[in-house]
C-alpha atoms as a PDB file:
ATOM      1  CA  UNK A   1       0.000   0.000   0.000  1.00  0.00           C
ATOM      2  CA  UNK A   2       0.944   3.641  -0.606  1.00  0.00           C
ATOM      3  CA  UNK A   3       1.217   4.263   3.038  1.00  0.00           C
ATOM      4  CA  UNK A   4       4.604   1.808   3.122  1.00  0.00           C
ATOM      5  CA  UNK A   5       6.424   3.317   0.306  1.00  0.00           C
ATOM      6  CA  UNK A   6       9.766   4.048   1.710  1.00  0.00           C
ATOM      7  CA  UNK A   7      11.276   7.211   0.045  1.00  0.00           C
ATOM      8  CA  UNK A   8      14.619   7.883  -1.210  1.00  0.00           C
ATOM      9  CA  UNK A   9      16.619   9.933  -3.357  1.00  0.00           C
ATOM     10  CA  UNK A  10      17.143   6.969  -5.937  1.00  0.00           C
ATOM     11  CA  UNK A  11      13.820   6.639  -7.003  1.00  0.00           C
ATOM     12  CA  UNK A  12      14.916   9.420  -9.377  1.00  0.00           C
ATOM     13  CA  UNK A  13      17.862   7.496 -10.818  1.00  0.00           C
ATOM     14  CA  UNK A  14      16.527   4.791 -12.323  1.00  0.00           C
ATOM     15  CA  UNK A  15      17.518   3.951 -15.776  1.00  0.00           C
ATOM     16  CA  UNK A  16      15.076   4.610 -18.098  1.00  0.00           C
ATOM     17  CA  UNK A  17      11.619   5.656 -15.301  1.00  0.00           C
ATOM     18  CA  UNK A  18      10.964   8.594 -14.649  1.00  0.00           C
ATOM     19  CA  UNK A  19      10.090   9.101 -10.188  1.00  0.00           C
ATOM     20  CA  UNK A  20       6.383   8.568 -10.855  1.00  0.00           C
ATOM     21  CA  UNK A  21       7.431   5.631 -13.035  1.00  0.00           C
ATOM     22  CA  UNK A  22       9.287   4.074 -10.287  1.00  0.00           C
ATOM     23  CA  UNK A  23       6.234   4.631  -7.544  1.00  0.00           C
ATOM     24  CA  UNK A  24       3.257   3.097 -10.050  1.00  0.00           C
ATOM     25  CA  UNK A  25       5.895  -0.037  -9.820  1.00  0.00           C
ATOM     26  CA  UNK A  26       5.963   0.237  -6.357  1.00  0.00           C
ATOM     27  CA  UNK A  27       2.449   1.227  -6.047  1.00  0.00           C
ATOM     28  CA  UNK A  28       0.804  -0.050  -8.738  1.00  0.00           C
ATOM     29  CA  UNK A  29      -2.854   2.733  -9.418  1.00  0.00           C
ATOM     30  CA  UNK A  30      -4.460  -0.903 -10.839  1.00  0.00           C
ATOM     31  CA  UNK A  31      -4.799  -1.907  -7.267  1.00  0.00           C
ATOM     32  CA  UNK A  32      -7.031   1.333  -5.953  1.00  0.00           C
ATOM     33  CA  UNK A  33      -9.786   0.268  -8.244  1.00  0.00           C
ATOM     34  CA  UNK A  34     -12.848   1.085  -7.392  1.00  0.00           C
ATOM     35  CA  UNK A  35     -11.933   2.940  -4.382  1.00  0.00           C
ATOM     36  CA  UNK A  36     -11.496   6.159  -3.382  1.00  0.00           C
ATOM     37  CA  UNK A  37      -8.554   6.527  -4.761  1.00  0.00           C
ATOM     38  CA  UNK A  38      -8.885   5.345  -7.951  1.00  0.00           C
ATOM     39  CA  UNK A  39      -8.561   8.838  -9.617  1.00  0.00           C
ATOM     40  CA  UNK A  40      -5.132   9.512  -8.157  1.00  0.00           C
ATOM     41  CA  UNK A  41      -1.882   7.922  -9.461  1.00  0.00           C
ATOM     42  CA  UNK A  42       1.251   7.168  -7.435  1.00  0.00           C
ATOM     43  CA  UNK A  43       2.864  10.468  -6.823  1.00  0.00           C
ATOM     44  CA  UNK A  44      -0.648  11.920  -6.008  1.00  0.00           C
ATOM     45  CA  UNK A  45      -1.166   9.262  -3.119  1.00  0.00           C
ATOM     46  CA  UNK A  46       1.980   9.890  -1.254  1.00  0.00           C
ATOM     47  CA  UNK A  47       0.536  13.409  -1.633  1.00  0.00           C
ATOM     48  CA  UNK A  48      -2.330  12.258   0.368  1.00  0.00           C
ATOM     49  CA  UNK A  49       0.164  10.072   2.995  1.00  0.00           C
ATOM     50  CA  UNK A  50       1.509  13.295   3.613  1.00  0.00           C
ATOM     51  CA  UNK A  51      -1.067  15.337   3.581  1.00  0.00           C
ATOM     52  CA  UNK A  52       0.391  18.065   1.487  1.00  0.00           C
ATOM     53  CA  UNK A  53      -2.399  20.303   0.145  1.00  0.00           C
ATOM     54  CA  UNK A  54      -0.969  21.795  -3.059  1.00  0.00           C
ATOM     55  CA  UNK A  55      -3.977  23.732  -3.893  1.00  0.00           C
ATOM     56  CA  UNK A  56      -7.630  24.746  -2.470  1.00  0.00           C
ATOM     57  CA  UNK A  57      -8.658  27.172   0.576  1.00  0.00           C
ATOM     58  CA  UNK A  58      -6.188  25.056   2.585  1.00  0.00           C
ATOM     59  CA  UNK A  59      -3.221  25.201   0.645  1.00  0.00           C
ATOM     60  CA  UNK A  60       0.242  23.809   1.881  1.00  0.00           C
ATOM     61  CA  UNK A  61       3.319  25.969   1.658  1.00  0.00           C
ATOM     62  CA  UNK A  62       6.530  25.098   0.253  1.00  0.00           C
ATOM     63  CA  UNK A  63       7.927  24.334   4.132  1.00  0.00           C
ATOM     64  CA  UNK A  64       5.626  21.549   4.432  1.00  0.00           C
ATOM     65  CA  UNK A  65       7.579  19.114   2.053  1.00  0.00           C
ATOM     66  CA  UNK A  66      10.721  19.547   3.885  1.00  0.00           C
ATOM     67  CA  UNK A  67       8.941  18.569   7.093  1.00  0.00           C
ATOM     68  CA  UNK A  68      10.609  14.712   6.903  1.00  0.00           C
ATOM     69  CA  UNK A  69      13.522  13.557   4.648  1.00  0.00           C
ATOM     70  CA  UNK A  70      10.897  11.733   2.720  1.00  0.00           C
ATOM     71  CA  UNK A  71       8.323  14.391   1.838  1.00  0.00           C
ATOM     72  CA  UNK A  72      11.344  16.301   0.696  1.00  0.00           C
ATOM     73  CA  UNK A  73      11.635  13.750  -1.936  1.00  0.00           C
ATOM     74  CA  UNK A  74       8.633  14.304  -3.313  1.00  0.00           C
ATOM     75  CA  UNK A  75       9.234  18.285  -3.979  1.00  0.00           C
ATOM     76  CA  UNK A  76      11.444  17.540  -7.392  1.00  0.00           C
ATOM     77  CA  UNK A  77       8.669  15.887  -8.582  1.00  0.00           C
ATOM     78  CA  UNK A  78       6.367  18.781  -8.086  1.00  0.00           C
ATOM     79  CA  UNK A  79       8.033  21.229  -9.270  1.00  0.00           C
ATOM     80  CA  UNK A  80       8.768  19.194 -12.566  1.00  0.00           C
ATOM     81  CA  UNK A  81       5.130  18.652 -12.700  1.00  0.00           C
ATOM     82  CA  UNK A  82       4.269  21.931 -12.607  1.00  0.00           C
ATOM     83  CA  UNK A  83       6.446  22.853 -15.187  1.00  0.00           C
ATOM     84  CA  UNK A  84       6.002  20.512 -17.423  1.00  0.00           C
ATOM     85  CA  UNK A  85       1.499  21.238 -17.433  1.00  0.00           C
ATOM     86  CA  UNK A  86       2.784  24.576 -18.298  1.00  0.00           C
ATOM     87  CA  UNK A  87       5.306  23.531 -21.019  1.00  0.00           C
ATOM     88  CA  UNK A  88       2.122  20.327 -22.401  1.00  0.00           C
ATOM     89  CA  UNK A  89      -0.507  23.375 -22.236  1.00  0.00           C
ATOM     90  CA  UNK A  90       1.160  24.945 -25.136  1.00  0.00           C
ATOM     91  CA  UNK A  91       0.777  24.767 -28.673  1.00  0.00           C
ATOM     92  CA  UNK A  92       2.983  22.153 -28.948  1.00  0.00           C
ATOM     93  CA  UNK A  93      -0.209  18.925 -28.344  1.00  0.00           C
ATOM     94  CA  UNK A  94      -2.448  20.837 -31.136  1.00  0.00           C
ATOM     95  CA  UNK A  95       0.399  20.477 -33.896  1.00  0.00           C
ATOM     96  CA  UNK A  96       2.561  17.593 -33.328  1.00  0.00           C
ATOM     97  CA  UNK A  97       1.248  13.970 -34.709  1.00  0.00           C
ATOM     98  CA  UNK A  98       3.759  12.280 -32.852  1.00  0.00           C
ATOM     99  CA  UNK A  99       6.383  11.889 -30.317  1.00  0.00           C
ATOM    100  CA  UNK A 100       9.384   9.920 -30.425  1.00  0.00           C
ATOM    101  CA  UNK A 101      12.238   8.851 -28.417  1.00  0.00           C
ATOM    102  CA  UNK A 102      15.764   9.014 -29.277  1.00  0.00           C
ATOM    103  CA  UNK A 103      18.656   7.533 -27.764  1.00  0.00           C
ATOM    104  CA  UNK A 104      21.175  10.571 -28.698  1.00  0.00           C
ATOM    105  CA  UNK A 105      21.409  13.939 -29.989  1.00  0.00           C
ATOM    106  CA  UNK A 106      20.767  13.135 -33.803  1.00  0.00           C
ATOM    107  CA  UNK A 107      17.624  11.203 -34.880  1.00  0.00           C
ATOM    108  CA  UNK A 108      17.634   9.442 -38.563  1.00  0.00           C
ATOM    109  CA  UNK A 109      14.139   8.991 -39.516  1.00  0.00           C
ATOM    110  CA  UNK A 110      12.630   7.512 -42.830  1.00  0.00           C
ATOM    111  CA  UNK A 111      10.693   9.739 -45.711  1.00  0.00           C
ATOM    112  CA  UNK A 112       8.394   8.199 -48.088  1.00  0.00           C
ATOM    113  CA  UNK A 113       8.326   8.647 -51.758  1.00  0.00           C
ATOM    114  CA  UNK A 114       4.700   8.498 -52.901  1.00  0.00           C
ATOM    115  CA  UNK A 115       4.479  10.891 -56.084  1.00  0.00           C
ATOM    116  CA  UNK A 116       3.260   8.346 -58.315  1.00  0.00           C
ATOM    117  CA  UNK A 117      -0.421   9.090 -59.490  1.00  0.00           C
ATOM    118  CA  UNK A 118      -3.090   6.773 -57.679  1.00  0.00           C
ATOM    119  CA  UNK A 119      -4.386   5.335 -60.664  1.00  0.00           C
ATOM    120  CA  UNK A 120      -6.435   1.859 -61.337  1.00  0.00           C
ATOM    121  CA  UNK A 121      -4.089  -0.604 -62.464  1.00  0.00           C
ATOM    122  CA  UNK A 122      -4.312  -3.120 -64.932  1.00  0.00           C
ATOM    123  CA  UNK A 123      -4.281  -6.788 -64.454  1.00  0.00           C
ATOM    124  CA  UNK A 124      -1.079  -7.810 -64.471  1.00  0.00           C
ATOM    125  CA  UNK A 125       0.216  -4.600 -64.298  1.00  0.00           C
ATOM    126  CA  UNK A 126       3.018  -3.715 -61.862  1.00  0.00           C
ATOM    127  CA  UNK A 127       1.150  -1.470 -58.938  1.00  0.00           C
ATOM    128  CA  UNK A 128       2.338   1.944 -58.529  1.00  0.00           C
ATOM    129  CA  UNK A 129       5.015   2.388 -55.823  1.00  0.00           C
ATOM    130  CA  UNK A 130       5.104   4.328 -52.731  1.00  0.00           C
ATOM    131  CA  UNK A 131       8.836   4.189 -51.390  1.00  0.00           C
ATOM    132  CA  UNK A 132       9.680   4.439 -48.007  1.00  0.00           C
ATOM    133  CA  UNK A 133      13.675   5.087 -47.277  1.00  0.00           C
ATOM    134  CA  UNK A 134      16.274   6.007 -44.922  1.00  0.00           C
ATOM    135  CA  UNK A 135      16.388  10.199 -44.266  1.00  0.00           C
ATOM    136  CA  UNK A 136      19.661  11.585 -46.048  1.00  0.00           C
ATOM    137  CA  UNK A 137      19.950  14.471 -43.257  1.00  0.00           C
ATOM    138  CA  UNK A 138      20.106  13.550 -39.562  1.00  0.00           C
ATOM    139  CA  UNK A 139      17.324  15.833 -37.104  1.00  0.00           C
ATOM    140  CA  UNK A 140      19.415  17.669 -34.798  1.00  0.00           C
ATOM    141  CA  UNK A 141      18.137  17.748 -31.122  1.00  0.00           C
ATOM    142  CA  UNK A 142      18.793  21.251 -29.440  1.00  0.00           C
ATOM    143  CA  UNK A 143      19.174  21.658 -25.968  1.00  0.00           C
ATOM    144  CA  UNK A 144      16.532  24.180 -24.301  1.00  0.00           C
ATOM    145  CA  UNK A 145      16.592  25.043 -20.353  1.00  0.00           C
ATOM    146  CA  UNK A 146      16.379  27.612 -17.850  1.00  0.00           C
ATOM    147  CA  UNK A 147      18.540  28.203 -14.399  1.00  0.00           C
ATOM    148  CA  UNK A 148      15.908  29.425 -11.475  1.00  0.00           C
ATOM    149  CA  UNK A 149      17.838  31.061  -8.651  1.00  0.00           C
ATOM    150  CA  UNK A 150      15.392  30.973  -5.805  1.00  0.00           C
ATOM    151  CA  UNK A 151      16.586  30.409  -1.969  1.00  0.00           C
ATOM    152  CA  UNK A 152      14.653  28.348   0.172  1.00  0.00           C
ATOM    153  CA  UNK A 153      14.734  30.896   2.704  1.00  0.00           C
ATOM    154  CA  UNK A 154      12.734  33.122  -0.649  1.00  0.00           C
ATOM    155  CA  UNK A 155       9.843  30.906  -1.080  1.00  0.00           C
ATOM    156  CA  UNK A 156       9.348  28.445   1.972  1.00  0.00           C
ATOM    157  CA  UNK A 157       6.897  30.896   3.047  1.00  0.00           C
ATOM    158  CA  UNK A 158       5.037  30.697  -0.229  1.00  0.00           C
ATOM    159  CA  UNK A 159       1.513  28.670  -0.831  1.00  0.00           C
ATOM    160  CA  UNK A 160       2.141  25.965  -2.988  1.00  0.00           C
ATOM    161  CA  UNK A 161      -0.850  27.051  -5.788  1.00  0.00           C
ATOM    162  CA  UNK A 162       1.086  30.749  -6.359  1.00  0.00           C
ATOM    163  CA  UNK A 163       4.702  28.818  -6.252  1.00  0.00           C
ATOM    164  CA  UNK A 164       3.532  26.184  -8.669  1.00  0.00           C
ATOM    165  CA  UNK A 165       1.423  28.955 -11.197  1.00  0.00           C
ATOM    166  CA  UNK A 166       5.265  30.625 -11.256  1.00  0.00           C
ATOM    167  CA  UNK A 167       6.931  27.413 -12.477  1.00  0.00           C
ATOM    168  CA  UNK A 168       4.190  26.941 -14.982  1.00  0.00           C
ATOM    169  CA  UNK A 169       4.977  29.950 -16.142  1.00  0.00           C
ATOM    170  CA  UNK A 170       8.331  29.064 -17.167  1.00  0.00           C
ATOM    171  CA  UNK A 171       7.056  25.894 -18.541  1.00  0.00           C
ATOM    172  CA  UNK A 172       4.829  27.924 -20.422  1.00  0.00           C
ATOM    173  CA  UNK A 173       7.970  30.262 -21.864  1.00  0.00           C
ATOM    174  CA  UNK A 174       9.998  27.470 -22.087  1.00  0.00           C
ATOM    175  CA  UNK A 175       7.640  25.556 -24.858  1.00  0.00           C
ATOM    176  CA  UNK A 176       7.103  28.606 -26.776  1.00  0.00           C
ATOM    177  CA  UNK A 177      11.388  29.260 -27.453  1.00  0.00           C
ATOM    178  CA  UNK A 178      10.589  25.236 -28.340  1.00  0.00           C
ATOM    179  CA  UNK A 179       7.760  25.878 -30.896  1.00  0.00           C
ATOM    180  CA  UNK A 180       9.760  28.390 -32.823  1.00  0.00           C
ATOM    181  CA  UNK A 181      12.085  25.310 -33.747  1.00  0.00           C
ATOM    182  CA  UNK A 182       8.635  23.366 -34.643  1.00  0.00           C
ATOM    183  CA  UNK A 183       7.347  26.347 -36.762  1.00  0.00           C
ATOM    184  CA  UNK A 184      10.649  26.108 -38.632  1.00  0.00           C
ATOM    185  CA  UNK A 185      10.618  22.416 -39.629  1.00  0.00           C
ATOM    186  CA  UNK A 186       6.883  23.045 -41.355  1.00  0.00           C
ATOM    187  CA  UNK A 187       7.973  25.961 -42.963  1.00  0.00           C
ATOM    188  CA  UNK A 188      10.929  24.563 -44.611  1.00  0.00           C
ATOM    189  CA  UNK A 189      10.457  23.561 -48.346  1.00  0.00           C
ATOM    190  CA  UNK A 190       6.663  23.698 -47.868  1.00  0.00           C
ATOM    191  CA  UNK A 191       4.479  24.572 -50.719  1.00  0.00           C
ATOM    192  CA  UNK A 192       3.156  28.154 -50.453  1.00  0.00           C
ATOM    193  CA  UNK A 193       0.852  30.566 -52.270  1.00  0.00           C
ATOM    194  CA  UNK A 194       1.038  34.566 -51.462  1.00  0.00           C
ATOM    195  CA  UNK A 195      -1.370  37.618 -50.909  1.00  0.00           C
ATOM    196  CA  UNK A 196      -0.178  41.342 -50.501  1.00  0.00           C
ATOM    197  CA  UNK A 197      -3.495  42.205 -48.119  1.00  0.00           C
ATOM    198  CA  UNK A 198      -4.858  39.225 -46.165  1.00  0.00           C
ATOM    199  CA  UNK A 199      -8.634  38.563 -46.387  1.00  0.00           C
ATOM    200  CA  UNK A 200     -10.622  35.852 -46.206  1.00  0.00           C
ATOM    201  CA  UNK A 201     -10.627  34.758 -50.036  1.00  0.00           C
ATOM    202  CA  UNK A 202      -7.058  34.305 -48.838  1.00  0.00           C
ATOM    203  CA  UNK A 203      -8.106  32.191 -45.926  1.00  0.00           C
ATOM    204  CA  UNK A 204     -10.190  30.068 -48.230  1.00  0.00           C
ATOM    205  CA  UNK A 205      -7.246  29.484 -51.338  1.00  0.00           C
ATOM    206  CA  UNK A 206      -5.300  28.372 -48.524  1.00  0.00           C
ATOM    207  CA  UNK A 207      -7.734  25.675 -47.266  1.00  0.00           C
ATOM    208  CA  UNK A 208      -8.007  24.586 -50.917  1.00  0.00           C
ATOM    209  CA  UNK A 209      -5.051  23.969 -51.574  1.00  0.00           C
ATOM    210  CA  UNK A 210      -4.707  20.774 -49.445  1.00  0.00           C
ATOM    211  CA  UNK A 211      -5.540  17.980 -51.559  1.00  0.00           C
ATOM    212  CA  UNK A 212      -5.643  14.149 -49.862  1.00  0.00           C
ATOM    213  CA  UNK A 213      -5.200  16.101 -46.389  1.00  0.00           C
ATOM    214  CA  UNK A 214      -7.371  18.360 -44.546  1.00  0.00           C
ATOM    215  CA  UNK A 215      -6.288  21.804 -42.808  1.00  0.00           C
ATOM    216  CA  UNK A 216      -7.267  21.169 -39.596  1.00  0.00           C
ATOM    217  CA  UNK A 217      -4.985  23.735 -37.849  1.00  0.00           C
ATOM    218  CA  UNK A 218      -4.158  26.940 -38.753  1.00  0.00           C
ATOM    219  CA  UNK A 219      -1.409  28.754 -37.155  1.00  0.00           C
ATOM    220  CA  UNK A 220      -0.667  32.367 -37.120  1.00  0.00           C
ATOM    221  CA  UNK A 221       1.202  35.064 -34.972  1.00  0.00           C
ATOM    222  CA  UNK A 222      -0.653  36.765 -32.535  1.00  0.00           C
ATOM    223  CA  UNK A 223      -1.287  39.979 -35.160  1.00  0.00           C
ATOM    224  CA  UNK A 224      -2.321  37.989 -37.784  1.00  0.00           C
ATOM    225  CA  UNK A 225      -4.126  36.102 -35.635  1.00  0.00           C
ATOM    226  CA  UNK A 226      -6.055  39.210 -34.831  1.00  0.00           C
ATOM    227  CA  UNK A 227      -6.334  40.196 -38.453  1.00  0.00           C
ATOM    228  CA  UNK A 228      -7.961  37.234 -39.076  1.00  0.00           C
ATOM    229  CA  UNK A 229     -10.241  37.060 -35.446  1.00  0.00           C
ATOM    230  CA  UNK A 230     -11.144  40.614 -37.065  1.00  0.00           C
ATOM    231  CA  UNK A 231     -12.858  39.637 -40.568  1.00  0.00           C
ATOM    232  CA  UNK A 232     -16.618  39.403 -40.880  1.00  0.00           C
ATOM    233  CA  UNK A 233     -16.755  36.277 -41.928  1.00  0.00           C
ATOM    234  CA  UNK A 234     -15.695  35.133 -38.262  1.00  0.00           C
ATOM    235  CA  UNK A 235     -18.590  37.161 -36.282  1.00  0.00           C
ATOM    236  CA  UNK A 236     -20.471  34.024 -36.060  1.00  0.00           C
ATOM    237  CA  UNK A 237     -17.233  32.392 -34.739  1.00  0.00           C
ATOM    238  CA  UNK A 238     -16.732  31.013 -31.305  1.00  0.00           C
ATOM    239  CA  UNK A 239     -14.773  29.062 -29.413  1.00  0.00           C
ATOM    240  CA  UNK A 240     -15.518  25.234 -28.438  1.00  0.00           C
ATOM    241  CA  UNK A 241     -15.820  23.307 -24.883  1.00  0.00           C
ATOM    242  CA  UNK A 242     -12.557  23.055 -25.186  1.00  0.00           C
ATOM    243  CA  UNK A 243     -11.691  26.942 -25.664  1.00  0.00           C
ATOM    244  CA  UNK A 244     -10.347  26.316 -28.728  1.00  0.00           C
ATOM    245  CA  UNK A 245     -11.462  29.154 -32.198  1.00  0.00           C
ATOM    246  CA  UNK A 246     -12.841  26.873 -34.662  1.00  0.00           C
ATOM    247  CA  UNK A 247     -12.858  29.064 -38.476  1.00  0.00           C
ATOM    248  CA  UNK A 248     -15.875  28.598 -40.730  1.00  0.00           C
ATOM    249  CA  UNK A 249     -14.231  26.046 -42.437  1.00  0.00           C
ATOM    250  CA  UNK A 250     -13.415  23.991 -39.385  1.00  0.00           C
ATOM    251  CA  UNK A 251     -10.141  24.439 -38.736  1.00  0.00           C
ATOM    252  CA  UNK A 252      -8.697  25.556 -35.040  1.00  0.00           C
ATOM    253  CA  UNK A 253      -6.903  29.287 -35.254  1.00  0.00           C
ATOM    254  CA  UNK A 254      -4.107  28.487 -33.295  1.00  0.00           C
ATOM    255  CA  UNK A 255      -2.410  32.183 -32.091  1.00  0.00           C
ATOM    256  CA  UNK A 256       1.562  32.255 -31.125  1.00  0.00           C
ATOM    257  CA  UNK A 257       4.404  34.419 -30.950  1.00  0.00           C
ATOM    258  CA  UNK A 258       6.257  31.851 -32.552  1.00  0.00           C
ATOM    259  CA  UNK A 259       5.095  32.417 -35.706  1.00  0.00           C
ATOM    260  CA  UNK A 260       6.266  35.743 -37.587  1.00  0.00           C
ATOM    261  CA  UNK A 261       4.130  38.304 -39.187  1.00  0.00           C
ATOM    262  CA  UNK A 262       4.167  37.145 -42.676  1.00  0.00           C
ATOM    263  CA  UNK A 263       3.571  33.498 -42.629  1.00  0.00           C
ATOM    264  CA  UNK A 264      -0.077  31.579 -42.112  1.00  0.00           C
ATOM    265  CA  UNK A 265       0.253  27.599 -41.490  1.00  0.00           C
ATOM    266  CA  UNK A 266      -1.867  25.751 -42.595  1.00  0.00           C
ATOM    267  CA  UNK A 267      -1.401  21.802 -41.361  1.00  0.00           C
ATOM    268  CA  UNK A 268      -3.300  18.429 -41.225  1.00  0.00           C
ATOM    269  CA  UNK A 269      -2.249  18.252 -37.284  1.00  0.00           C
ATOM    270  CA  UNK A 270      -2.354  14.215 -38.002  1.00  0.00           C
ATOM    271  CA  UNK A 271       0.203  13.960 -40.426  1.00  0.00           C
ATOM    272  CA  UNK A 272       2.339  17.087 -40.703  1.00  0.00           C
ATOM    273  CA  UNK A 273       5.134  17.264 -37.657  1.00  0.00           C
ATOM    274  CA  UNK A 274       7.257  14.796 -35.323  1.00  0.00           C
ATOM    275  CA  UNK A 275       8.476  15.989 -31.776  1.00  0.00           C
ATOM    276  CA  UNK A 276      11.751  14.148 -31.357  1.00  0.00           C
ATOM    277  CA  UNK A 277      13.473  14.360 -27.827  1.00  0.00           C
ATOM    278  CA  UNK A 278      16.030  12.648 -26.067  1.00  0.00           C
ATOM    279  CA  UNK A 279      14.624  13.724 -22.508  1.00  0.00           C
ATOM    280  CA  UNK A 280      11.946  14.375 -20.932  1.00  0.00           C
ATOM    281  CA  UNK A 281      12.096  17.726 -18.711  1.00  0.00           C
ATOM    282  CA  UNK A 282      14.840  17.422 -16.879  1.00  0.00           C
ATOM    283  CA  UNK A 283      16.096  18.590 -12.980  1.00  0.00           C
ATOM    284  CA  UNK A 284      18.733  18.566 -10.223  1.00  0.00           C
ATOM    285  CA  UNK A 285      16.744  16.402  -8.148  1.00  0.00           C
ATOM    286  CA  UNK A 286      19.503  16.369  -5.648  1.00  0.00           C
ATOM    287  CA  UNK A 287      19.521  20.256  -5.236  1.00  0.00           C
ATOM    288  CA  UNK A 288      16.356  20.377  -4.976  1.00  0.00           C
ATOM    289  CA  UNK A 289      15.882  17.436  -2.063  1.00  0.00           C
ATOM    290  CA  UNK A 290      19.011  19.177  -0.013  1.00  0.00           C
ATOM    291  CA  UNK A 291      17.226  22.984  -0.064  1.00  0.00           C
ATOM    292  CA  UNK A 292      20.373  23.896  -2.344  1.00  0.00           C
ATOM    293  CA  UNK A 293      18.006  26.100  -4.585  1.00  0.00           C
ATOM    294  CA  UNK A 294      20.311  28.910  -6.014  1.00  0.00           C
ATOM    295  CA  UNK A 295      21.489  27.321  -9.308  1.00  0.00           C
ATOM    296  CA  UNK A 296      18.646  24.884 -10.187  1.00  0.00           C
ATOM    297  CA  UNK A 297      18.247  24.027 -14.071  1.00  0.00           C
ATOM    298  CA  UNK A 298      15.660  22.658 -16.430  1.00  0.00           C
ATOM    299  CA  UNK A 299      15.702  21.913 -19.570  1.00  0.00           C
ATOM    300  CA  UNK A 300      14.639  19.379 -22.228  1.00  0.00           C
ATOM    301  CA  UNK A 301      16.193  18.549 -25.450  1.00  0.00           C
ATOM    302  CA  UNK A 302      14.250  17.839 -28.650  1.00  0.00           C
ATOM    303  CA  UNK A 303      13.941  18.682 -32.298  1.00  0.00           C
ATOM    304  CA  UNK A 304      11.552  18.466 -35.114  1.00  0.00           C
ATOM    305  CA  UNK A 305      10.431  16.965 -38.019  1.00  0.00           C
ATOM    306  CA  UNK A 306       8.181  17.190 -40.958  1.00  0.00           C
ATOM    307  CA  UNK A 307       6.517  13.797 -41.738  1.00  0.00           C
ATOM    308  CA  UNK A 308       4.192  14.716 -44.934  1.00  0.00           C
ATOM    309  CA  UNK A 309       5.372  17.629 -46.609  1.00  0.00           C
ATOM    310  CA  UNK A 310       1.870  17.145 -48.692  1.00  0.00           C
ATOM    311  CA  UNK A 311       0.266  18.378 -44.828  1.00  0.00           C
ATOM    312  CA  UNK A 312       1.821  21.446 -44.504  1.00  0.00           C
ATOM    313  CA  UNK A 313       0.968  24.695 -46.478  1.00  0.00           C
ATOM    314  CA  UNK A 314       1.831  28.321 -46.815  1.00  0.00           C
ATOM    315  CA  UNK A 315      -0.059  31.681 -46.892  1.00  0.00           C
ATOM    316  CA  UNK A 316       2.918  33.940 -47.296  1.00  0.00           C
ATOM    317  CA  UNK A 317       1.253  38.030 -46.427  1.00  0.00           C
ATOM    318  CA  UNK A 318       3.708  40.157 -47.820  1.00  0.00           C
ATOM    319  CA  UNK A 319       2.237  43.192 -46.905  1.00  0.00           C
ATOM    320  CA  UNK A 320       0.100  44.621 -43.857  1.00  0.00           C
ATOM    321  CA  UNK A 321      -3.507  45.665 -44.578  1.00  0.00           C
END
């Protein structure tokens, strides 16, 4: 049970698990069902043993997980938690089809070769051929962090809720340096058609032009964005349950700094773009159990690529209206 977990430092230095990982093995969430505790997974149950409140009217402050040597091991994996919903409430889920995991800092990936015409074939006939081969270029992973210089003395005072809404707010920052690499790897090479005043005819060639794939995700800086928020063809426009703008022709307006003031994406979010990383987020654990909070870093490293170039169009605006 969760309650006999015995905590320790090398939990987070297991090859290959990440500290949550290494609990769910420990403390397996398949056992609590149907119980009250169903709903939470391994980290959030030792949450509970402790009874560390890390939001609500009752909110714990930062203090209260150094209060044994074992809570204390639990705060790495809170504050990586709270980065990382910042860094996953980004962009980056609306415009990646996949995510893969690579061993070093160069991932070789395949491309496939299917410009042959789908035509009916003959009997007897040799079929066309779609060829799928080795990449010639190697994706280069870049290395993307941040050092936060906070004594303990600083924040063990602060509620948990305000500490952890500051690290998401790195999280968020953090993703957004990360999307500009995404937003180059569908730009490069991509097909692209061009407008000196943006309007909605413009809007509509774009979502044309995709042939076999559909444009379900456009992607724009935040004054283009506007721009196009701004048209009267959008007054009937809202957002979903989900919060997200949905355009007339169905596809999600996705706003981001980014993006530059010139270029519209348009991409079929199931087929366009690979997230390739070596890591996931990564911390100084052991700072972070010992109070030694001066020179703590994060950072992940990852790189992108573009899986069907066919996915991925361009409305290039090379003037301002």
């Amino acid at each position: 049970m969760y309650n006999d977990i015995k905590l320790e430092k090398g939990l987070y230095n297991l090859s290959g698990k990440s500290f949550t990982s290494a609990l769910e093995e420990l403390d397996p969430s398949s056992a609590y069902s149907g119980t009250p505790l169903e709903k939470l997974d391994a980290f959030e149950r030792q949450l509970k043993r402790f009874n560390i409140r890390i939001s609500g009217p009752d909110c714990d402050r930062v203090e209260k997980f150094y209060s044994s040597t074992e809570t204390a091991v639990l705060f790495p994996e809170f504050v990586t938690r709270c980065i990382r919903k910042g860094f996953d409430e980004t962009v980056l889920s609306s415009i990646c089809a996949a995510k893969t995991m690579s061993c070093s800092g160069q991932y070789l990936g395949c491309t496939l070769d299917d410009s042959e015409e789908y035509t009916a074939s003959d009997q007897a006939d040799q079929l066309p051929t779609a060829s799928v081969t080795e990449s010639a270029t190697a994706t280069v992973l870049a290395k993307y962090g941040r050092l936060i210089s906070a004594s303990y003395e600083a924040i063990r005072q602060q509620r948990l809720d305000v500490f952890g809404i500051m690290l998401r707010s790195i999280g968020v920052k953090l993703a957004v340096t990360v999307v500009k690499d995404a937003i180059a790897a569908l730009v490069e090479d991509a097909a692209q058609i061009s407008t000196s005043a943006l309007t909605y005819d413009d809007l509509a060639k774009l979502y044309g032009s995709f042939d076999c794939f559909d444009m379900t995700t456009v992607i724009a800086s935040p004054e283009l964005a506007s721009k196009i928020a701004a048209m009267d063809q959008m007054k009937d426009c809202s957002a979903d349950a989900d919060g997200r703008f949905i355009l007339p022709f169905g596809s999600e307006l996705i706003k981001t700094s980014a993006a530059d003031n010139t270029t519209i994406i348009g991409i079929d979010r199931c087929f366009a773009l690979e997230f390739i990383t070596s890591t996931d987020l990564v911390m100084e654990t052991d700072k972070l159990i010992d109070r030694q909070l001066d020179q703590i870093t994060v950072s992940i490293t990852c790189g992108f690529r573009k899986i069907t170039p066919d996915a991925v169009k361009i409305l290039k605006v090379t003037s301002s209206n």
